[in-house]
C-alpha atoms as a PDB file:
ATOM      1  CA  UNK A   1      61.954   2.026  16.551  1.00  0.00           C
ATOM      2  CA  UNK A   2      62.177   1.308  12.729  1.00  0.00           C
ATOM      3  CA  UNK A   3      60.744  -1.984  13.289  1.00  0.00           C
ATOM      4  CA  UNK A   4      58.373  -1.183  15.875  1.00  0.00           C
ATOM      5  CA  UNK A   5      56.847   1.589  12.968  1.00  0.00           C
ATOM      6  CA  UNK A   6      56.656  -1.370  10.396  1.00  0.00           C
ATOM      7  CA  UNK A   7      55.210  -3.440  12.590  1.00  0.00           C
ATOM      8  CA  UNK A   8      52.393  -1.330  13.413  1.00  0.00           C
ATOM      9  CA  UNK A   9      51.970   0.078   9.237  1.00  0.00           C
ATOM     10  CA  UNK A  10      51.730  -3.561   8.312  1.00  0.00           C
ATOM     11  CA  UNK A  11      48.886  -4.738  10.872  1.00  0.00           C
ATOM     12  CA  UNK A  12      46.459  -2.601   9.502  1.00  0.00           C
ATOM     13  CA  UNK A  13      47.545  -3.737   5.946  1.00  0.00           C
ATOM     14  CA  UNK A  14      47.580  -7.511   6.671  1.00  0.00           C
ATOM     15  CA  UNK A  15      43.842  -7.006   7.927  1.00  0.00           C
ATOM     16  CA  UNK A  16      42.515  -5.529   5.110  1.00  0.00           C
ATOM     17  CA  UNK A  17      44.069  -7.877   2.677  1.00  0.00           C
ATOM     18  CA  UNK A  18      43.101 -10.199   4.896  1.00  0.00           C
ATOM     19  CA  UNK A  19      39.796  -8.975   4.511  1.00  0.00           C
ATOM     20  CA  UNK A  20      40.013  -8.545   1.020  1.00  0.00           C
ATOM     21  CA  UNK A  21      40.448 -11.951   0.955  1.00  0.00           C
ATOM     22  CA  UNK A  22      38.130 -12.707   3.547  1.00  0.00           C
ATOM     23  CA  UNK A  23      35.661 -11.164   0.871  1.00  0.00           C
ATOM     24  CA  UNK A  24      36.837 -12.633  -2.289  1.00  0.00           C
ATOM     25  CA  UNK A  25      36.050 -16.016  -0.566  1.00  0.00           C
ATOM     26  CA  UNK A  26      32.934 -15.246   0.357  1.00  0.00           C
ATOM     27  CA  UNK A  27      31.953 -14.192  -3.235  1.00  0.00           C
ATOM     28  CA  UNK A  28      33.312 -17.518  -4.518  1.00  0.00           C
ATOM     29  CA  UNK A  29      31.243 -19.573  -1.810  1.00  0.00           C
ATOM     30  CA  UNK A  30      27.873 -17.395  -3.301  1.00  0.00           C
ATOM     31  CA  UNK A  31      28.394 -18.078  -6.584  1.00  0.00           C
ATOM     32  CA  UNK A  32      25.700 -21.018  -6.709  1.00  0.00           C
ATOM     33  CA  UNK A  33      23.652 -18.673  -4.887  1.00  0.00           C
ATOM     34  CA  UNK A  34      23.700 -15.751  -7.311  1.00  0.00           C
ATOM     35  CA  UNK A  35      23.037 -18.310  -9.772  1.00  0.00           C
ATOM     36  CA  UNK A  36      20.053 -19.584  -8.172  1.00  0.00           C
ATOM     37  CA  UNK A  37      18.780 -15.746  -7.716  1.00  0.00           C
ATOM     38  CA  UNK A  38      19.882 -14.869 -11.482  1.00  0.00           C
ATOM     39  CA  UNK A  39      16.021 -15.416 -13.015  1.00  0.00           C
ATOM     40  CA  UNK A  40      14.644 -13.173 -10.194  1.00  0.00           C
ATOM     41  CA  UNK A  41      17.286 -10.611 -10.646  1.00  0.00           C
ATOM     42  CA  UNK A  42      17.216 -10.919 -14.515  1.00  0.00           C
ATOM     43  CA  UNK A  43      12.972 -10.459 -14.222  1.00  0.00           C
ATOM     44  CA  UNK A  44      13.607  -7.568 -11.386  1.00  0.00           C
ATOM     45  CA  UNK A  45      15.775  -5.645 -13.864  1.00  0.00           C
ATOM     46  CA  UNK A  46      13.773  -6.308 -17.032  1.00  0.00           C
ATOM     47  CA  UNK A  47      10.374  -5.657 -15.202  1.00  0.00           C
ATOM     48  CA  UNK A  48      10.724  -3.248 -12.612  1.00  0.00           C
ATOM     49  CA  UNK A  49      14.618  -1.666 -12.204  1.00  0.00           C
ATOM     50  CA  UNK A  50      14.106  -0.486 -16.379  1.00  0.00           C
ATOM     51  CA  UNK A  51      10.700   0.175 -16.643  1.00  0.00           C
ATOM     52  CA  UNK A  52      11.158   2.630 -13.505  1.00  0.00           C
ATOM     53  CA  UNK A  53      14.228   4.442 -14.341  1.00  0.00           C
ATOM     54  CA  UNK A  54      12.913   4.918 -18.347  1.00  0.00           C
ATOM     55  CA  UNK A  55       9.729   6.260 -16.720  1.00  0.00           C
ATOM     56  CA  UNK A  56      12.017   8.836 -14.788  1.00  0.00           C
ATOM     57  CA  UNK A  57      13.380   9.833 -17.632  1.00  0.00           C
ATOM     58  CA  UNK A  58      10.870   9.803 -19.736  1.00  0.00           C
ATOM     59  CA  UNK A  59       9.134  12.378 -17.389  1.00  0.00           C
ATOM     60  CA  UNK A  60      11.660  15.397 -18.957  1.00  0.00           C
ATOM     61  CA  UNK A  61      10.516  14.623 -22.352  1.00  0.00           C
ATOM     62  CA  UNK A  62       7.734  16.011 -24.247  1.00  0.00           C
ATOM     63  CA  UNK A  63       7.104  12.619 -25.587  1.00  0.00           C
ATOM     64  CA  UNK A  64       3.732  11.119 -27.873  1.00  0.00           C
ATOM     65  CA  UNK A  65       3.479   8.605 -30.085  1.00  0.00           C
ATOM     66  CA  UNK A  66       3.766  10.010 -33.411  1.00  0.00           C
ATOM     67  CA  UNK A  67       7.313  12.205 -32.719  1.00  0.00           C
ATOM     68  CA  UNK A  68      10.190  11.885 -31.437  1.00  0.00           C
ATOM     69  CA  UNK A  69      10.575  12.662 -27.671  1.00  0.00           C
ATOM     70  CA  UNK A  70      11.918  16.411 -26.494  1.00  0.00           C
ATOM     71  CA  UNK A  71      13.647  17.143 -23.854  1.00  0.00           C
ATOM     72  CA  UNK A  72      11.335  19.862 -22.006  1.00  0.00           C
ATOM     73  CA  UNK A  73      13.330  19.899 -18.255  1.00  0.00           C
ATOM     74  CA  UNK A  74      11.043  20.623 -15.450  1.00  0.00           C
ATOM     75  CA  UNK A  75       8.279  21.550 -17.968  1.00  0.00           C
ATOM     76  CA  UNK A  76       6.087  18.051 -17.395  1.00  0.00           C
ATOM     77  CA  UNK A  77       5.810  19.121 -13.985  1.00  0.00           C
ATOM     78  CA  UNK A  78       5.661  22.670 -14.012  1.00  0.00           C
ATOM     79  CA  UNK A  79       2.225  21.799 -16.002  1.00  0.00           C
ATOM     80  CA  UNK A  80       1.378  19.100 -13.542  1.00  0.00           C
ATOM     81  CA  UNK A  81       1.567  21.083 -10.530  1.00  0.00           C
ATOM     82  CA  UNK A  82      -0.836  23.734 -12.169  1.00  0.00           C
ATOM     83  CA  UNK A  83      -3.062  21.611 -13.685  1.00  0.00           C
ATOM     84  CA  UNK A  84      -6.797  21.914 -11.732  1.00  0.00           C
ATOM     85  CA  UNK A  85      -7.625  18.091 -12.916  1.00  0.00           C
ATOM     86  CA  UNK A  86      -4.613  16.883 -11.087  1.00  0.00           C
ATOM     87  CA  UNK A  87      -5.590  18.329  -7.803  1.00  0.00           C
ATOM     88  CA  UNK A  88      -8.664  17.424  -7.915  1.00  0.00           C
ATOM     89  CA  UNK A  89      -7.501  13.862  -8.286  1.00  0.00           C
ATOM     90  CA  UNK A  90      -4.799  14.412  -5.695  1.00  0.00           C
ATOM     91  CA  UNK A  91      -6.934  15.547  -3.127  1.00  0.00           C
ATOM     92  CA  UNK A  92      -9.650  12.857  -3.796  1.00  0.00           C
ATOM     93  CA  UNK A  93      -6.834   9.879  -3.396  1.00  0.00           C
ATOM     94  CA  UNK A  94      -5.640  11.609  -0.359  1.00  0.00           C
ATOM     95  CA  UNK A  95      -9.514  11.934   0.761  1.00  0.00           C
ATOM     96  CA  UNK A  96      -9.911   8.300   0.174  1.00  0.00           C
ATOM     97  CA  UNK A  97      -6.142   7.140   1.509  1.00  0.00           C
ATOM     98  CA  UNK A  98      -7.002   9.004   5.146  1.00  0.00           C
ATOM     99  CA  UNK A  99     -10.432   6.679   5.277  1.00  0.00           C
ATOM    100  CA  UNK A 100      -8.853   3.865   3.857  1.00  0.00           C
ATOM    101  CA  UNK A 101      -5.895   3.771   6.012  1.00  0.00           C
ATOM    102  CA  UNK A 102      -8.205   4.329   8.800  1.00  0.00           C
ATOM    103  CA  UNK A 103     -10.464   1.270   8.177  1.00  0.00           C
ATOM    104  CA  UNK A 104      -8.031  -1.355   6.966  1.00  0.00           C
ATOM    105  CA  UNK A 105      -6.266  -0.678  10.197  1.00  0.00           C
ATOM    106  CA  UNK A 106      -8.575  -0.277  12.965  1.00  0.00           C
ATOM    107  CA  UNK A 107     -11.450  -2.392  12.173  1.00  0.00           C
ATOM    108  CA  UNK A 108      -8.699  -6.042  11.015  1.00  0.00           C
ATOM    109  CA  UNK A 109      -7.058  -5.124  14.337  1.00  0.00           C
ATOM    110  CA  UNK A 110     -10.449  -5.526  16.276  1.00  0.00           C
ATOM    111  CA  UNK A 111     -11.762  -8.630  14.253  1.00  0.00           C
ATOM    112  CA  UNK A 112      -8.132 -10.346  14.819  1.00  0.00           C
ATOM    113  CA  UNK A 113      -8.886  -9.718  18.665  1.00  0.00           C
ATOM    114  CA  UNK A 114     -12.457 -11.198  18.129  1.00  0.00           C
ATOM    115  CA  UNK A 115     -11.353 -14.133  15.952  1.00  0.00           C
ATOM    116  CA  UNK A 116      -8.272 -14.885  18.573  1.00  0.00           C
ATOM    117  CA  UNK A 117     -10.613 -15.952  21.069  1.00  0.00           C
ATOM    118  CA  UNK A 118     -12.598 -19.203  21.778  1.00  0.00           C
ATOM    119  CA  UNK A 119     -15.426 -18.230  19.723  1.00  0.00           C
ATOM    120  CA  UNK A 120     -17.751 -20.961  18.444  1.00  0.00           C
ATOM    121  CA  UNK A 121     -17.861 -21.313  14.418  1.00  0.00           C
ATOM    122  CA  UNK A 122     -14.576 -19.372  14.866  1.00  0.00           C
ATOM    123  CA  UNK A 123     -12.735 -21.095  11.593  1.00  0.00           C
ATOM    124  CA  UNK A 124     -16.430 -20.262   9.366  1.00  0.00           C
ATOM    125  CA  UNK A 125     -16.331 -16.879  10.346  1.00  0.00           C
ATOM    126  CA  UNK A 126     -11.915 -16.868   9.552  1.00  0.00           C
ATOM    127  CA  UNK A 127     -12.773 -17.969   6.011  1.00  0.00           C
ATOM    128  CA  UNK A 128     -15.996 -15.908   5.369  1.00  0.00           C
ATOM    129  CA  UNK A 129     -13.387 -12.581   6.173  1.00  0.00           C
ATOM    130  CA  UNK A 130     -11.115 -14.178   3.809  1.00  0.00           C
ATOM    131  CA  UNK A 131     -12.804 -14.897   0.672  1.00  0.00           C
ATOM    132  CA  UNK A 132     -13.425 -11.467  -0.761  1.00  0.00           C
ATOM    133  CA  UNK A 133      -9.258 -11.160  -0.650  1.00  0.00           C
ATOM    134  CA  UNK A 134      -8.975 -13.972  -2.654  1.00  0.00           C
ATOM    135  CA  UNK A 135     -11.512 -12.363  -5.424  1.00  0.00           C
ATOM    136  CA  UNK A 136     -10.727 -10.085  -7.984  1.00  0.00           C
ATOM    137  CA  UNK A 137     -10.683  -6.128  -7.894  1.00  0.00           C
ATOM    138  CA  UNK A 138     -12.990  -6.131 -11.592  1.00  0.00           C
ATOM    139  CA  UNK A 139     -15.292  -9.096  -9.493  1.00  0.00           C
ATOM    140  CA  UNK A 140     -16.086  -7.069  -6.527  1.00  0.00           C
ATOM    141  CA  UNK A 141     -16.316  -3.427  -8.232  1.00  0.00           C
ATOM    142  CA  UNK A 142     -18.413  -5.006 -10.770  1.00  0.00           C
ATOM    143  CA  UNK A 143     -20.825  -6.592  -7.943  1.00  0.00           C
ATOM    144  CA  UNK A 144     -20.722  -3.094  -5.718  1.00  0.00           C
ATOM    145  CA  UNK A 145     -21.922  -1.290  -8.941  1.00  0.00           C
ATOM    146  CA  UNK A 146     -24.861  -3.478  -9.285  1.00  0.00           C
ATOM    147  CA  UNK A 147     -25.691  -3.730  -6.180  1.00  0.00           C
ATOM    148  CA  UNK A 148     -26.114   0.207  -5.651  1.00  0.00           C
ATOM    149  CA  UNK A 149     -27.257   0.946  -9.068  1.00  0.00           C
ATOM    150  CA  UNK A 150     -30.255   2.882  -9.862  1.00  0.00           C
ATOM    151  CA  UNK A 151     -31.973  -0.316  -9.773  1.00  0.00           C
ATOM    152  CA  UNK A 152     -29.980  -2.120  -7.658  1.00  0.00           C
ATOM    153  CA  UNK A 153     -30.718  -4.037  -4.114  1.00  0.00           C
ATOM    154  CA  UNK A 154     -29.348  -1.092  -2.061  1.00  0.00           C
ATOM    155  CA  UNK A 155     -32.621   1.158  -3.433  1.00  0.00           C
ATOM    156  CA  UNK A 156     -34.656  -1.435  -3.235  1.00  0.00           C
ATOM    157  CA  UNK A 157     -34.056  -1.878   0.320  1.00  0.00           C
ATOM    158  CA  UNK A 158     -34.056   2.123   1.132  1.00  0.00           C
ATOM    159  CA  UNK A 159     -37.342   1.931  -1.468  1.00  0.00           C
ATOM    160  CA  UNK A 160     -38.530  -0.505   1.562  1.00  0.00           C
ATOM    161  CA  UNK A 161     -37.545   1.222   4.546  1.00  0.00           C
ATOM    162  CA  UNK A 162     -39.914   4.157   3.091  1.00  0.00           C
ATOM    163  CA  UNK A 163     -37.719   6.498   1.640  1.00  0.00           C
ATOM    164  CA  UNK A 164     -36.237   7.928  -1.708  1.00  0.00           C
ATOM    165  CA  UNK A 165     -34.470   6.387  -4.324  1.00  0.00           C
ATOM    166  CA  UNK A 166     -30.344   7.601  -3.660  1.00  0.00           C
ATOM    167  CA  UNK A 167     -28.538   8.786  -6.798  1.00  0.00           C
ATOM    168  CA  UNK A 168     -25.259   6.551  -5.508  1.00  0.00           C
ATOM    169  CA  UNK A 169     -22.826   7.007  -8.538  1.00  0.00           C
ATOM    170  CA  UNK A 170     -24.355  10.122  -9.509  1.00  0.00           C
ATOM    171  CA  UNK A 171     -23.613  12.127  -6.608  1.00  0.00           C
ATOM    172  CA  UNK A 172     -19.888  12.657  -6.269  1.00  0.00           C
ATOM    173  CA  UNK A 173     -19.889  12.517  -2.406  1.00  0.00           C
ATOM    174  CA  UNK A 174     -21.620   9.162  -2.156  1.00  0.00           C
ATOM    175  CA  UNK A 175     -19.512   7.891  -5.374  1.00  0.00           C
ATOM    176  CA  UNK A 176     -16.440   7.938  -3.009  1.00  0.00           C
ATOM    177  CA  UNK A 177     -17.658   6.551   0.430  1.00  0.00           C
ATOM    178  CA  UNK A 178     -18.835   3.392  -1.561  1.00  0.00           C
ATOM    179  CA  UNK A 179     -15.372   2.855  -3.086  1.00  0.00           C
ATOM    180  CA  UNK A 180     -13.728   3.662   0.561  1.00  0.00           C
ATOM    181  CA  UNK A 181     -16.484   1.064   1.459  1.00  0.00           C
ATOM    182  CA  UNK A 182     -15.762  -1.154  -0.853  1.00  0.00           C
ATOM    183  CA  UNK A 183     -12.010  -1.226  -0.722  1.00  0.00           C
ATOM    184  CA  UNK A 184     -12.289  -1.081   3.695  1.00  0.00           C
ATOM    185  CA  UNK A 185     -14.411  -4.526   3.108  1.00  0.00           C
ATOM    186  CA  UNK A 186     -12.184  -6.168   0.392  1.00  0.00           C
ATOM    187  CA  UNK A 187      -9.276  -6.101   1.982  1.00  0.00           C
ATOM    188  CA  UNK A 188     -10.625  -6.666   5.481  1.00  0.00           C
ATOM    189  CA  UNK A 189      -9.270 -10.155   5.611  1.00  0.00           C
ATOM    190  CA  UNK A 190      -5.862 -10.091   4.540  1.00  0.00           C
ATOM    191  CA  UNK A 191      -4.963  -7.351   7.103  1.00  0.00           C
ATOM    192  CA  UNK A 192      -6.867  -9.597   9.693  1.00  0.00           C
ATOM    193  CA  UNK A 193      -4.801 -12.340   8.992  1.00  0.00           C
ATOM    194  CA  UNK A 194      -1.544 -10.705   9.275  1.00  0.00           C
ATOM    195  CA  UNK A 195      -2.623  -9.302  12.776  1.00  0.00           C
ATOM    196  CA  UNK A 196      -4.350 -12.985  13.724  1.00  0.00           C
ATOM    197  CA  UNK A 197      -0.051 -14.281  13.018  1.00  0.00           C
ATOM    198  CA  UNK A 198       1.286 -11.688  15.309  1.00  0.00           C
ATOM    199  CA  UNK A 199      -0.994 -12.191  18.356  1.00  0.00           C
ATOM    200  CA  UNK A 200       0.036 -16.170  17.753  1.00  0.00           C
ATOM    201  CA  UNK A 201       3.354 -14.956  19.399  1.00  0.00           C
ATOM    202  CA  UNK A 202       1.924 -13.202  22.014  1.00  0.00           C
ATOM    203  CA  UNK A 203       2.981 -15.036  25.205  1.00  0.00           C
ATOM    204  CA  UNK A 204       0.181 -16.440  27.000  1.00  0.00           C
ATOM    205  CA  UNK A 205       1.899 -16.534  30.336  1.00  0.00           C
ATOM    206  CA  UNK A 206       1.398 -12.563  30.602  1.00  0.00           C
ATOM    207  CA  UNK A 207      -2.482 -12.998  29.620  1.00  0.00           C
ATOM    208  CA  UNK A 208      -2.028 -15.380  32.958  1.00  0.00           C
ATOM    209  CA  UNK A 209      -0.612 -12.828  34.959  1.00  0.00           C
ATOM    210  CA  UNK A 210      -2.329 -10.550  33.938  1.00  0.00           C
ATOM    211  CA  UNK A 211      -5.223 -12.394  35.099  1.00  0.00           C
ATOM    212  CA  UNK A 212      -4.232 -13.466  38.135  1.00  0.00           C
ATOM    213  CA  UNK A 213      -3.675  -9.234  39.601  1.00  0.00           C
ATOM    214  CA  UNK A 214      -7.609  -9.088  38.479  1.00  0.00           C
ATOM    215  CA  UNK A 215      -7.130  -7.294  34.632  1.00  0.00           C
ATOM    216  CA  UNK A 216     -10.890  -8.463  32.889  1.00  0.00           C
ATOM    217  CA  UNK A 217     -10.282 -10.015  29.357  1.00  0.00           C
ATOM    218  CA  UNK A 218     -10.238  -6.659  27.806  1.00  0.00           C
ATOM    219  CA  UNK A 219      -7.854  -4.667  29.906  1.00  0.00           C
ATOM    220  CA  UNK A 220      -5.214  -7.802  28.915  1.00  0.00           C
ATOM    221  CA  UNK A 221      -6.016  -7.495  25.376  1.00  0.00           C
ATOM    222  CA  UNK A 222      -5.597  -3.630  25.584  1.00  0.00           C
ATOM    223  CA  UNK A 223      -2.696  -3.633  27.652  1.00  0.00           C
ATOM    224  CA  UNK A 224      -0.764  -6.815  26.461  1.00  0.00           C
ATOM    225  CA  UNK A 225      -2.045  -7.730  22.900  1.00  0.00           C
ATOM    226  CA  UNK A 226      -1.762  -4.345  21.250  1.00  0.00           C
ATOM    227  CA  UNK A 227       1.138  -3.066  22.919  1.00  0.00           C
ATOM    228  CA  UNK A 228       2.883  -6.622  21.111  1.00  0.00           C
ATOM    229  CA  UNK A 229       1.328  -5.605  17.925  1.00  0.00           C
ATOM    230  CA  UNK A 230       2.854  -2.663  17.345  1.00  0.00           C
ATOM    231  CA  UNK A 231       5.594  -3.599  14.864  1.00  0.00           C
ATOM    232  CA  UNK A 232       2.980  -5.057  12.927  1.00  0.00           C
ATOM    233  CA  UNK A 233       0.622  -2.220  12.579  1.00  0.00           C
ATOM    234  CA  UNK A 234       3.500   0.077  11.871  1.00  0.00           C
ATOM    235  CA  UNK A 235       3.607  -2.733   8.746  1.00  0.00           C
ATOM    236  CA  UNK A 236      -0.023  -2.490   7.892  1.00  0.00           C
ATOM    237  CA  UNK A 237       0.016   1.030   7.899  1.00  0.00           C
ATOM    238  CA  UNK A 238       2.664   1.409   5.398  1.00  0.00           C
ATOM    239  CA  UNK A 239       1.097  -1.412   3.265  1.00  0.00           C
ATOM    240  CA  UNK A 240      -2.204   0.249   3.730  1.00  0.00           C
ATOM    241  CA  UNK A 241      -0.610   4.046   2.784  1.00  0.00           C
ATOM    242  CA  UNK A 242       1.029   2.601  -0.404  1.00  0.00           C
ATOM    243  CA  UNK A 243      -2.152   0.799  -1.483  1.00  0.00           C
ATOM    244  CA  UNK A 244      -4.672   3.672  -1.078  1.00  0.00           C
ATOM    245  CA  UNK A 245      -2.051   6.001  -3.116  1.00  0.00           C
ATOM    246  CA  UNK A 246      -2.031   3.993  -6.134  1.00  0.00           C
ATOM    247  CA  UNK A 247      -6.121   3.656  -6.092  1.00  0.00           C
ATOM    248  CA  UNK A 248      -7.247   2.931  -9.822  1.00  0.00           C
ATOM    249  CA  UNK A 249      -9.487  -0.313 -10.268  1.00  0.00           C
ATOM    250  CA  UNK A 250     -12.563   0.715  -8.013  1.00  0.00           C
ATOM    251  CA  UNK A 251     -13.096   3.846  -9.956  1.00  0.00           C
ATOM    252  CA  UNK A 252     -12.136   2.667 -12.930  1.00  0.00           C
ATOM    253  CA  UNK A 253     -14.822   0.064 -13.197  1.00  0.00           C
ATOM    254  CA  UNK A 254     -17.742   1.640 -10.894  1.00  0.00           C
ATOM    255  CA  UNK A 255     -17.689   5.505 -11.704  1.00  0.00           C
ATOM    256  CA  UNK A 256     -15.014   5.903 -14.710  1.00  0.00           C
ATOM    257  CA  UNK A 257     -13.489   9.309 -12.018  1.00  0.00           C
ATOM    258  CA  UNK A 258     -16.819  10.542 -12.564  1.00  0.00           C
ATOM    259  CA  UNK A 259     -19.241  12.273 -11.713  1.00  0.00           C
ATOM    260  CA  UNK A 260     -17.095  15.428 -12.891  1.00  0.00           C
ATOM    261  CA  UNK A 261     -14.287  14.386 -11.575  1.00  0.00           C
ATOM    262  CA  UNK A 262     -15.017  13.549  -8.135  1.00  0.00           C
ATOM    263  CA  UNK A 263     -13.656   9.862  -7.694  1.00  0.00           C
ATOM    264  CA  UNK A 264     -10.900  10.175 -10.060  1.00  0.00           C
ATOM    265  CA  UNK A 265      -7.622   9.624  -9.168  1.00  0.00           C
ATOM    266  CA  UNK A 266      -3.690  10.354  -9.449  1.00  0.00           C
ATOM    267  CA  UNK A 267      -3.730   6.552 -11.295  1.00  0.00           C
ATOM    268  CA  UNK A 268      -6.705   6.764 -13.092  1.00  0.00           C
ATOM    269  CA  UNK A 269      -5.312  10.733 -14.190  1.00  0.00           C
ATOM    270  CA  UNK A 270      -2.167   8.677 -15.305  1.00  0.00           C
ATOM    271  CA  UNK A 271      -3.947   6.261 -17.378  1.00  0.00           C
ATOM    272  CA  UNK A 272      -5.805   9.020 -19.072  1.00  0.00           C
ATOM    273  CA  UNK A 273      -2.804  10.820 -20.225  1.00  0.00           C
ATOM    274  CA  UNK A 274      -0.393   7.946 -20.459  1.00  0.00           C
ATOM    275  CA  UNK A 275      -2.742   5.597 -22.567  1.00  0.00           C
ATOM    276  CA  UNK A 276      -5.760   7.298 -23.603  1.00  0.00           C
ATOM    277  CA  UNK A 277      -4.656  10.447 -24.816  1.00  0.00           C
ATOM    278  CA  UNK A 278      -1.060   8.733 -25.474  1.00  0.00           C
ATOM    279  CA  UNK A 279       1.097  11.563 -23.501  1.00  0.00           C
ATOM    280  CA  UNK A 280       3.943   9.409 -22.570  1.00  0.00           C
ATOM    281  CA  UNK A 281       5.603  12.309 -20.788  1.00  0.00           C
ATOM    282  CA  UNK A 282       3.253  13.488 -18.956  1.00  0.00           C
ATOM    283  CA  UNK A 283       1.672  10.791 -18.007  1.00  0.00           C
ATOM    284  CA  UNK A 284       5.743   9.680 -16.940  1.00  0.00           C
ATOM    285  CA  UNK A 285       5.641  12.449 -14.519  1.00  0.00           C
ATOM    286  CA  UNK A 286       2.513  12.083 -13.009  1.00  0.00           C
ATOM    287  CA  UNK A 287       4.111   8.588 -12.284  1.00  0.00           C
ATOM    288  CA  UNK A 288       7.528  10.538 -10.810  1.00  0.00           C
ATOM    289  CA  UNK A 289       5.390  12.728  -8.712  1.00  0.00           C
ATOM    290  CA  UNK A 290       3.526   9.506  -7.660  1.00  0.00           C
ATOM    291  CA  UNK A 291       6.597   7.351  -6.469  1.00  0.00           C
ATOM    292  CA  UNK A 292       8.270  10.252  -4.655  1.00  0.00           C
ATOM    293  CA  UNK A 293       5.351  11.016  -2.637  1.00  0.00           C
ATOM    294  CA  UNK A 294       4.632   7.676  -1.496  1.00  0.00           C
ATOM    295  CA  UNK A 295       8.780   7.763  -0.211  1.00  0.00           C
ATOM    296  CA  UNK A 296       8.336  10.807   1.256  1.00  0.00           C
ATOM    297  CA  UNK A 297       4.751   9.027   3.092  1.00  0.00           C
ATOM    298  CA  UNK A 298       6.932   6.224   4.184  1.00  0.00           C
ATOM    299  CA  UNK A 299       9.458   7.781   5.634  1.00  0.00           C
ATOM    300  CA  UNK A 300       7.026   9.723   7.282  1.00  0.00           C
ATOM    301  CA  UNK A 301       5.808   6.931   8.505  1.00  0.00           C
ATOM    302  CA  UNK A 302       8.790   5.588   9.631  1.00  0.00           C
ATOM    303  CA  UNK A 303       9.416   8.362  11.812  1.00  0.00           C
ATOM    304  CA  UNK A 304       6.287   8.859  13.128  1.00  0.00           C
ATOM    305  CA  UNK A 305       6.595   4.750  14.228  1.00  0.00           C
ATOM    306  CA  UNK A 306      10.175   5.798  16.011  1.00  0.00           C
ATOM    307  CA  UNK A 307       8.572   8.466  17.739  1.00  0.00           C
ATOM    308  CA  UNK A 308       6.037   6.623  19.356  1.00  0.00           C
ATOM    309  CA  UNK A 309       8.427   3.559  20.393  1.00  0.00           C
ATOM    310  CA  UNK A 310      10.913   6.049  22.187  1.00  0.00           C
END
């Protein structure tokens, strides 16, 4: 009975040091591997992990440039979350996050479906999509702002069509649908690539059947194609949602947040306080308030995605 109880104690402690050992191996096998990754991990720490968690903490200081920091608590964000400039900037990036998030992943989806098929000039019209991805934000807001400036082509042509000159930048409302605008058409093509790679794995054989029991080109496309594409929209959404939160560069360079305020946004309201007016803690918590929200909007996501598959 003695030995029966030994027996079965010293199973379950062979395993594990058999697994301990198990593990130790496979730590010694990695080593060339973690010395391979050692420059990305040594860059992820130094630019990202440290910058992120002194930003954290930098959000519970009362901290400038010309004094030491002091610890304040909660205060940073007591005065965030009553401070009228940073809702107005909140709700104008969610404003422009709904429409963006909207457009970058409805209207890629339906040129991917268009550029799938047998079109002619079908590789032309592939890399016309694609160029304004591969130019920069400062190019293309810089080019928008001409173009519908006070003297710009876009008056011209509504100067032509027989009606009056539009004050674009200086109305607040129009301000923002040309930024959604602009950011919708900029970023048109990368989103219609990814969604041109997924319906490359889309089985052709059930397009056939499909076919065959009399389902018209779009019925298969609507039935088969998105269906597949699923995972990958659940991707482009979240990509989309985390993009659209951190809007800066479009306003930035065409509007400067103005006029009064109504382009600016949670980034842009950052900048302000973190490098113009040189509030380091402040400016740290905007940033806290920033990256929790955009978890909290992911997971979100993510559950929303699981609901739907179910």
């Amino acid at each position: 009975m003695h030995d029966a109880q030994t027996t079965a104690i010293g199973v379950p402690i062979g395993r594990a040091a058999q697994r301990r050992g198990t593990f130790g191996d496979t730590l010694r096998r990695s080593q060339p591997a973690y010395v391979l990754l050692s420059p990305y991990l040594i860059l992820f720490v130094v630019i990202l992990a440290y910058p992120l968690l002194a930003s954290i903490y930098l959000s519970f200081f009362d901290a400038t440039l010309n004094r030491a920091p002091t610890f304040v608590g909660a205060g940073n964000f007591v005065t965030l979350f009553t401070d009228p400039e940073f809702h107005t900037a909140l709700r104008n990036t969610v404003f422009f996050a709904v429409f963006a998030v909207l457009g970058e992943t409805v209207l890629p989806l339906v040129m991917a479906l268009a550029m799938n098929e047998r079109l002619p000039f079908r590789l032309l019209f592939r890399t016309a999509f694609f160029l304004p991805v591969v130019t920069s934000w400062v190019v293309v807001s810089l080019i928008w702002s001409m173009l519908f400036a006070q003297q710009g082509f876009a008056n011209s042509l509504v100067q032509a069509l027989g009606f009056s000159p539009q004050p674009f930048f200086s109305n607040g409302g129009q301000a923002m649908w040309i930024i959604i605008a602009v950011s919708i058409w900029k970023n048109l093509g990368y989103y219609m690539v990814i969604y041109l790679a997924a319906l490359q794995g889309v089985p052709q054989d059930l397009y056939e059947a499909a076919a065959v029991d009399g389902a018209t080109r779009l019925r298969q496309l609507w039935h088969i194609a998105v269906p597949a594409l699923r995972p990958v929209i659940y991707f482009v959404v979240t990509i989309s949602i985390i993009t659209s939160m951190q809007l800066f560069t479009q306003p930035f360079i065409m509007t400067n947040g103005g006029p009064l305020n109504a382009t600016i946004s949670v980034v842009q309201l950052l900048y302000r306080h973190a490098f113009v007016q040189l509030e380091f803690g402040y400016g740290s918590a905007i940033a806290t308030f920033l990256l929790v929200l955009l978890v909290v909007l992911a997971l979100v996501n993510k559950r929303v995605h699981d609901l739907i598959v179910q």
